[in-house]
PDB file of N, CA and C in Angstrom:
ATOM      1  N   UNK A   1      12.104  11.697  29.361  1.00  0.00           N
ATOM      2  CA  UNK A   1      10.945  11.510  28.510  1.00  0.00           C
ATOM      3  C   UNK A   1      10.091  12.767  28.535  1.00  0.00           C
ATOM      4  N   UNK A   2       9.803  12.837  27.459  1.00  0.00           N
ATOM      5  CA  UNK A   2       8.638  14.155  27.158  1.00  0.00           C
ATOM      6  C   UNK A   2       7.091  13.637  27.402  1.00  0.00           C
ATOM      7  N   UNK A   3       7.101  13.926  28.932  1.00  0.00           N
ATOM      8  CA  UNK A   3       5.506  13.748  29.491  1.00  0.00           C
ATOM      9  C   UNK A   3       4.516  14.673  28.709  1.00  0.00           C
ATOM     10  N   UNK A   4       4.945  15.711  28.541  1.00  0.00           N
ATOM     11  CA  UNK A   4       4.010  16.704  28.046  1.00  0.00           C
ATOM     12  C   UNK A   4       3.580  16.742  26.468  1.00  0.00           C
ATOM     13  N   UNK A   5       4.239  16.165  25.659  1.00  0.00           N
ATOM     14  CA  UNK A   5       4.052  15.408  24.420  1.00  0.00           C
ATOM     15  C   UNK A   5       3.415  14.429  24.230  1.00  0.00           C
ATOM     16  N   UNK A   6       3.252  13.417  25.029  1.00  0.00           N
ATOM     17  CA  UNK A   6       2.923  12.013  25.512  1.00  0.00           C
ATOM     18  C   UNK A   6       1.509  12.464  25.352  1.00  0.00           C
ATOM     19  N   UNK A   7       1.559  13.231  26.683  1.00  0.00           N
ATOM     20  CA  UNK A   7      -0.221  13.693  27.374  1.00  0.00           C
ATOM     21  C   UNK A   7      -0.508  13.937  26.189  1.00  0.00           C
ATOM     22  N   UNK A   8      -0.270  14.882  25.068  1.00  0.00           N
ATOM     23  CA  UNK A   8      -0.660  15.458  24.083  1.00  0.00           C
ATOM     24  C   UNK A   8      -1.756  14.432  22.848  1.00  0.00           C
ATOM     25  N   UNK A   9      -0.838  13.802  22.872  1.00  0.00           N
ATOM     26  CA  UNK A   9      -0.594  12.999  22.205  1.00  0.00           C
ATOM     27  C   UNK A   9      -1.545  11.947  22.486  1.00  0.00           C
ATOM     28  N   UNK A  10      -2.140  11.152  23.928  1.00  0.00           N
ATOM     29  CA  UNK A  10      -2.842  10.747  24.360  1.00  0.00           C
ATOM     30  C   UNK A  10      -4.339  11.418  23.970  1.00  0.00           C
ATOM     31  N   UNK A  11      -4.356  12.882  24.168  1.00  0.00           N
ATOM     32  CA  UNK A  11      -5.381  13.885  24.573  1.00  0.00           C
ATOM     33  C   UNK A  11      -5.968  13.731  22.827  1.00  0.00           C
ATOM     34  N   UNK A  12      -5.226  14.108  22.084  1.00  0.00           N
ATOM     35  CA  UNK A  12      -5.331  14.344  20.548  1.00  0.00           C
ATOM     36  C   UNK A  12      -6.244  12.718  19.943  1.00  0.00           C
ATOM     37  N   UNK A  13      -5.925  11.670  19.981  1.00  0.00           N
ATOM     38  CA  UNK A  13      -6.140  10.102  19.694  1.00  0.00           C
ATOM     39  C   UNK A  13      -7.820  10.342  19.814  1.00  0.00           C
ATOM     40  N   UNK A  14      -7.913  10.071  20.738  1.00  0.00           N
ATOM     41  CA  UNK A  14      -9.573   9.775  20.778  1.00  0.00           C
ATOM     42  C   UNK A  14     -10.704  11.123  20.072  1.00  0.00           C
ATOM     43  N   UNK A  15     -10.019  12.622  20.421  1.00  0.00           N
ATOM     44  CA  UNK A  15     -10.415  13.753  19.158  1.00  0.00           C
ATOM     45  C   UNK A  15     -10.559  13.053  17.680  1.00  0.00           C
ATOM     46  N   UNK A  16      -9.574  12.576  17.056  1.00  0.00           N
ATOM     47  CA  UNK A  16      -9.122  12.409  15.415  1.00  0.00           C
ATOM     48  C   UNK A  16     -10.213  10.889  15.406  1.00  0.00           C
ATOM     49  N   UNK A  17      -9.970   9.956  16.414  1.00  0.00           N
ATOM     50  CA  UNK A  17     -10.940   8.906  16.410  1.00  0.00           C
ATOM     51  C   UNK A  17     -12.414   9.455  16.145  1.00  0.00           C
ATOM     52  N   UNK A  18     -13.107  10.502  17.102  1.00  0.00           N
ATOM     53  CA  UNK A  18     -14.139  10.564  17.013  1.00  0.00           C
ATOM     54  C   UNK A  18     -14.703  11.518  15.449  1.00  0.00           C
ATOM     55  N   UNK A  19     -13.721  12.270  15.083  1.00  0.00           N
ATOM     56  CA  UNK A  19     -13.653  13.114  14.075  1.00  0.00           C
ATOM     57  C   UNK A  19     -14.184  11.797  12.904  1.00  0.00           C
ATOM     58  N   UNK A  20     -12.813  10.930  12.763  1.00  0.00           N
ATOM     59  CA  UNK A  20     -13.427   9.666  11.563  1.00  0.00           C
ATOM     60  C   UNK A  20     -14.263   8.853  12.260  1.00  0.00           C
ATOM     61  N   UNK A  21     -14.941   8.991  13.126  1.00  0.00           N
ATOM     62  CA  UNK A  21     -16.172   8.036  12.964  1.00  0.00           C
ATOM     63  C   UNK A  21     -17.431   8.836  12.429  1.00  0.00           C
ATOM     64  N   UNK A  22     -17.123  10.068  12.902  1.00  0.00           N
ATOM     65  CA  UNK A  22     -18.178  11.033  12.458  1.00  0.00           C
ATOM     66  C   UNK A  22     -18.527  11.129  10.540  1.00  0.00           C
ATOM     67  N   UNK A  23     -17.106  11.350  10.838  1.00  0.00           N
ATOM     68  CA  UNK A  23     -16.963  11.362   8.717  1.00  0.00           C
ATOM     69  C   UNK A  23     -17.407  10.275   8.123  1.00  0.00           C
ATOM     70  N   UNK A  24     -17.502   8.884   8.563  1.00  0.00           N
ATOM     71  CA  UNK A  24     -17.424   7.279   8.388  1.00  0.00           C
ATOM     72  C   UNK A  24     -19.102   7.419   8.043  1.00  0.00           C
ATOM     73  N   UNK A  25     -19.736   8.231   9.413  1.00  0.00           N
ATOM     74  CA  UNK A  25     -21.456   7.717   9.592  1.00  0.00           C
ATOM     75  C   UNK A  25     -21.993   8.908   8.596  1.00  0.00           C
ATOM     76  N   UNK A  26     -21.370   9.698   8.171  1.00  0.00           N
ATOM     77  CA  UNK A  26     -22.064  10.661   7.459  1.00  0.00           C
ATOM     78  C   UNK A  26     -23.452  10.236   6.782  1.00  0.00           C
ATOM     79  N   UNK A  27     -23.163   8.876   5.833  1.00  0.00           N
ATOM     80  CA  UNK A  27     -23.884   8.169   5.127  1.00  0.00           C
ATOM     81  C   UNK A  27     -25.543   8.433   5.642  1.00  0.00           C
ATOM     82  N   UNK A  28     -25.133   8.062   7.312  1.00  0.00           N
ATOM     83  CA  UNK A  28     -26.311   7.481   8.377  1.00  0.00           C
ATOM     84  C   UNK A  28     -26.932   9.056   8.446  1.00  0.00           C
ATOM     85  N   UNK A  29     -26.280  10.185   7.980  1.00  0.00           N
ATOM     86  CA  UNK A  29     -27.604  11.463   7.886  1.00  0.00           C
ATOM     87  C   UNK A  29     -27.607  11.836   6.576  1.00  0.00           C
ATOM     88  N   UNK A  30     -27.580  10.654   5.848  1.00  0.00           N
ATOM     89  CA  UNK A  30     -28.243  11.360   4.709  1.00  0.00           C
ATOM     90  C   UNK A  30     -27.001  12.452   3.806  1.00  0.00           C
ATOM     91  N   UNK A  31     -25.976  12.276   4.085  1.00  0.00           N
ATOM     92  CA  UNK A  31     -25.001  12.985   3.595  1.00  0.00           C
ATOM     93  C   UNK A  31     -24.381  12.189   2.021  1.00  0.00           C
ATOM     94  N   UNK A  32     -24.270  12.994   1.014  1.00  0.00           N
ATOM     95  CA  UNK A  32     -23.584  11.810  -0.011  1.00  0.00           C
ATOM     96  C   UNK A  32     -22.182  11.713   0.205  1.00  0.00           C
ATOM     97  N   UNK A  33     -21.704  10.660  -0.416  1.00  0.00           N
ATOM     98  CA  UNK A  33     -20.467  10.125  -0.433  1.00  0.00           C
ATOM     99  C   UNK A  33     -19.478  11.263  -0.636  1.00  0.00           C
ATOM    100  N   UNK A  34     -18.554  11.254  -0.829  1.00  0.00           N
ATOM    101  CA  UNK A  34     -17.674  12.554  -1.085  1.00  0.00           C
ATOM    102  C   UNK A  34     -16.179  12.154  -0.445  1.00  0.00           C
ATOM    103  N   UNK A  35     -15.383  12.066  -1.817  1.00  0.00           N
ATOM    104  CA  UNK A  35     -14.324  11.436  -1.701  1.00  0.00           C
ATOM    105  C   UNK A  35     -13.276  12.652  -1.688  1.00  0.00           C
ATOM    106  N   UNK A  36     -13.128  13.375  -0.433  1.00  0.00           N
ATOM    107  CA  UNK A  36     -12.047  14.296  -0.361  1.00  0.00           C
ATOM    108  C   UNK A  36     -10.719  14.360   0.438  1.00  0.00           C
ATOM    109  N   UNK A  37     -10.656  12.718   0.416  1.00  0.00           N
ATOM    110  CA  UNK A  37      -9.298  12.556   1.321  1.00  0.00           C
ATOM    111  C   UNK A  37      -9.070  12.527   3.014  1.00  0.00           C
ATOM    112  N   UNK A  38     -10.216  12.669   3.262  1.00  0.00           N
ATOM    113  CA  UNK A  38     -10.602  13.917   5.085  1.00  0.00           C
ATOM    114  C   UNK A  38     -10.021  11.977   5.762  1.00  0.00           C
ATOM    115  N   UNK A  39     -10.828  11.269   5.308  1.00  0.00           N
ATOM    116  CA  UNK A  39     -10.797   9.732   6.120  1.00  0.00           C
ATOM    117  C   UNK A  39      -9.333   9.077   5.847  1.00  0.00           C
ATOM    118  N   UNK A  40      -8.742   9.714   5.059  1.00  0.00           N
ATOM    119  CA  UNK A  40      -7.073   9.102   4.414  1.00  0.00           C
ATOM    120  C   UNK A  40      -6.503   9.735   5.529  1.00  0.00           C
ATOM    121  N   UNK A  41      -6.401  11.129   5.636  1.00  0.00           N
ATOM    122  CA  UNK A  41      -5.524  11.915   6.141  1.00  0.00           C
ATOM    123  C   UNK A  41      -6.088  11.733   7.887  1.00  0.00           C
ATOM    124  N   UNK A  42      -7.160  12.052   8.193  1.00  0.00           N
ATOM    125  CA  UNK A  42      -7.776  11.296   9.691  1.00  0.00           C
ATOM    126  C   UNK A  42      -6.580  10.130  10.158  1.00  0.00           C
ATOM    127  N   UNK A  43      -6.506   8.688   9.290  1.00  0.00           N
ATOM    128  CA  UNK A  43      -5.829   7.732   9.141  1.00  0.00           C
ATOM    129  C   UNK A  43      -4.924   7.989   9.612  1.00  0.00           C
ATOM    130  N   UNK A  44      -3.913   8.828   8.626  1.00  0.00           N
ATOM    131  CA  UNK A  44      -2.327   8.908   8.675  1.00  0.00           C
ATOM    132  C   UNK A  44      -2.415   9.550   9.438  1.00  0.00           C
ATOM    133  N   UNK A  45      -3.372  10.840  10.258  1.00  0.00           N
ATOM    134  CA  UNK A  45      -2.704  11.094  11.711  1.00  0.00           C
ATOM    135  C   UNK A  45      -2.545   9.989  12.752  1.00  0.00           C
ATOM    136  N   UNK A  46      -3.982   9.258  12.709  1.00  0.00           N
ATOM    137  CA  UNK A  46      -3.779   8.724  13.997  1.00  0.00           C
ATOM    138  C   UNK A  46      -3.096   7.367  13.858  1.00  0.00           C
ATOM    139  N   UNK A  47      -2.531   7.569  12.924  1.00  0.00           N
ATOM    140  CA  UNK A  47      -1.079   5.697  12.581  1.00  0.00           C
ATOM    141  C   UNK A  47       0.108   6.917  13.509  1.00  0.00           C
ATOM    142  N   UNK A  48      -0.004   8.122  12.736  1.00  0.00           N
ATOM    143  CA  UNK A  48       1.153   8.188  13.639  1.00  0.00           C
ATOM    144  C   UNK A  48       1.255   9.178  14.378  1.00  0.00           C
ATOM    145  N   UNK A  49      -0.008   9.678  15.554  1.00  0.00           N
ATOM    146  CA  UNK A  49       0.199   9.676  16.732  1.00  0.00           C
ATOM    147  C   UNK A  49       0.282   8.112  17.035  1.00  0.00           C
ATOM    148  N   UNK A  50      -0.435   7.601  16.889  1.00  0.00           N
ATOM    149  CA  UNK A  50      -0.020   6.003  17.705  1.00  0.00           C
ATOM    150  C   UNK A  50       1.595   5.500  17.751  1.00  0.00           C
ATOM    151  N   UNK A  51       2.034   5.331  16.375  1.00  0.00           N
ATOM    152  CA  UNK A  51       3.415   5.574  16.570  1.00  0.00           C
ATOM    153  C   UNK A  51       4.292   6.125  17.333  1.00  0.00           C
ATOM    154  N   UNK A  52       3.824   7.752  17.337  1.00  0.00           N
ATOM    155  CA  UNK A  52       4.536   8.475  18.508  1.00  0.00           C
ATOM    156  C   UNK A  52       4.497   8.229  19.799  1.00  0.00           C
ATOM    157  N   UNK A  53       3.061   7.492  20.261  1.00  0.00           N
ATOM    158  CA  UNK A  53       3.014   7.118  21.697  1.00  0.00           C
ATOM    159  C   UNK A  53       3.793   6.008  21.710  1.00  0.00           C
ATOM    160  N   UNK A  54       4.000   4.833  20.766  1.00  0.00           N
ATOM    161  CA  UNK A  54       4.617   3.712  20.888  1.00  0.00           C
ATOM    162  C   UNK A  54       6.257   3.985  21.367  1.00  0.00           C
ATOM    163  N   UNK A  55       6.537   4.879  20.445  1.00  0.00           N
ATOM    164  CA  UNK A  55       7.794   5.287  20.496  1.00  0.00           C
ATOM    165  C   UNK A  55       8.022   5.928  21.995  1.00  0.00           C
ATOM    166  N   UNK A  56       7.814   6.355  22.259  1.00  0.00           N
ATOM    167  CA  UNK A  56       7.653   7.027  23.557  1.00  0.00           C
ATOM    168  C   UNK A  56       7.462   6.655  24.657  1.00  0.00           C
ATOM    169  N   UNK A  57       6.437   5.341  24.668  1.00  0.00           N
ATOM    170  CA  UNK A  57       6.389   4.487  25.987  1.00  0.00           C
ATOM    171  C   UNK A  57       7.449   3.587  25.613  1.00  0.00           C
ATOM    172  N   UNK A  58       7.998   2.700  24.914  1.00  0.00           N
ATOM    173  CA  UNK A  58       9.590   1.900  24.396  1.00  0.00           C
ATOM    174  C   UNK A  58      10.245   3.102  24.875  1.00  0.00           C
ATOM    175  N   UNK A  59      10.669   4.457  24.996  1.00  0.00           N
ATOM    176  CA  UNK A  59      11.868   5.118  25.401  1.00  0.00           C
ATOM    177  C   UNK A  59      11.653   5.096  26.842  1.00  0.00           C
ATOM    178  N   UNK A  60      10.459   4.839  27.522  1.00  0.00           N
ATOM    179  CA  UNK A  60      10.385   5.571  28.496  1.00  0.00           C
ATOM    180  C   UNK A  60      10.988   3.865  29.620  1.00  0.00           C
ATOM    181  N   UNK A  61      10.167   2.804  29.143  1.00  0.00           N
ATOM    182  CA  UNK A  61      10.828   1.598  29.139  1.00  0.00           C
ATOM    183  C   UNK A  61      11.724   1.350  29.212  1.00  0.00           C
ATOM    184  N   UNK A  62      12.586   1.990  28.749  1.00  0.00           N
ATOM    185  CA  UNK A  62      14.641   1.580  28.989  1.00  0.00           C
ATOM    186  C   UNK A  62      15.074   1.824  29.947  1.00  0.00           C
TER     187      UNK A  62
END
């Protein structure tokens, strides 16, 4: 198993989390709306780092 991917991967999750909550509260300073994809793509990283950790603790499991 690739520990060092894993860690990565762990380390990265809560970064991209705090990134879209930041983008989410914008509203809360007064920022306007602004539909440029940033909260889509935020998303699809962290579906699949999560994925990748899933995958990874199931390999490590066998």
């Amino acid at each position: 198993m690739n520990y060092t991917y894993l860690h990565r991967l762990y380390q990265k999750r809560p970064e991209l989390e705090a990134k879209l909550e930041l983008y989410e509260a914008r509203d809360c300073f007064g920022d306007e709306e602004i539909d440029d994809g940033t909260d889509r793509e935020l998303r699809k990283r962290l579906t699949e780092i999560g994925t990748g950790i899933d995958t990874l603790e199931h390999l490590n499991a066998r």
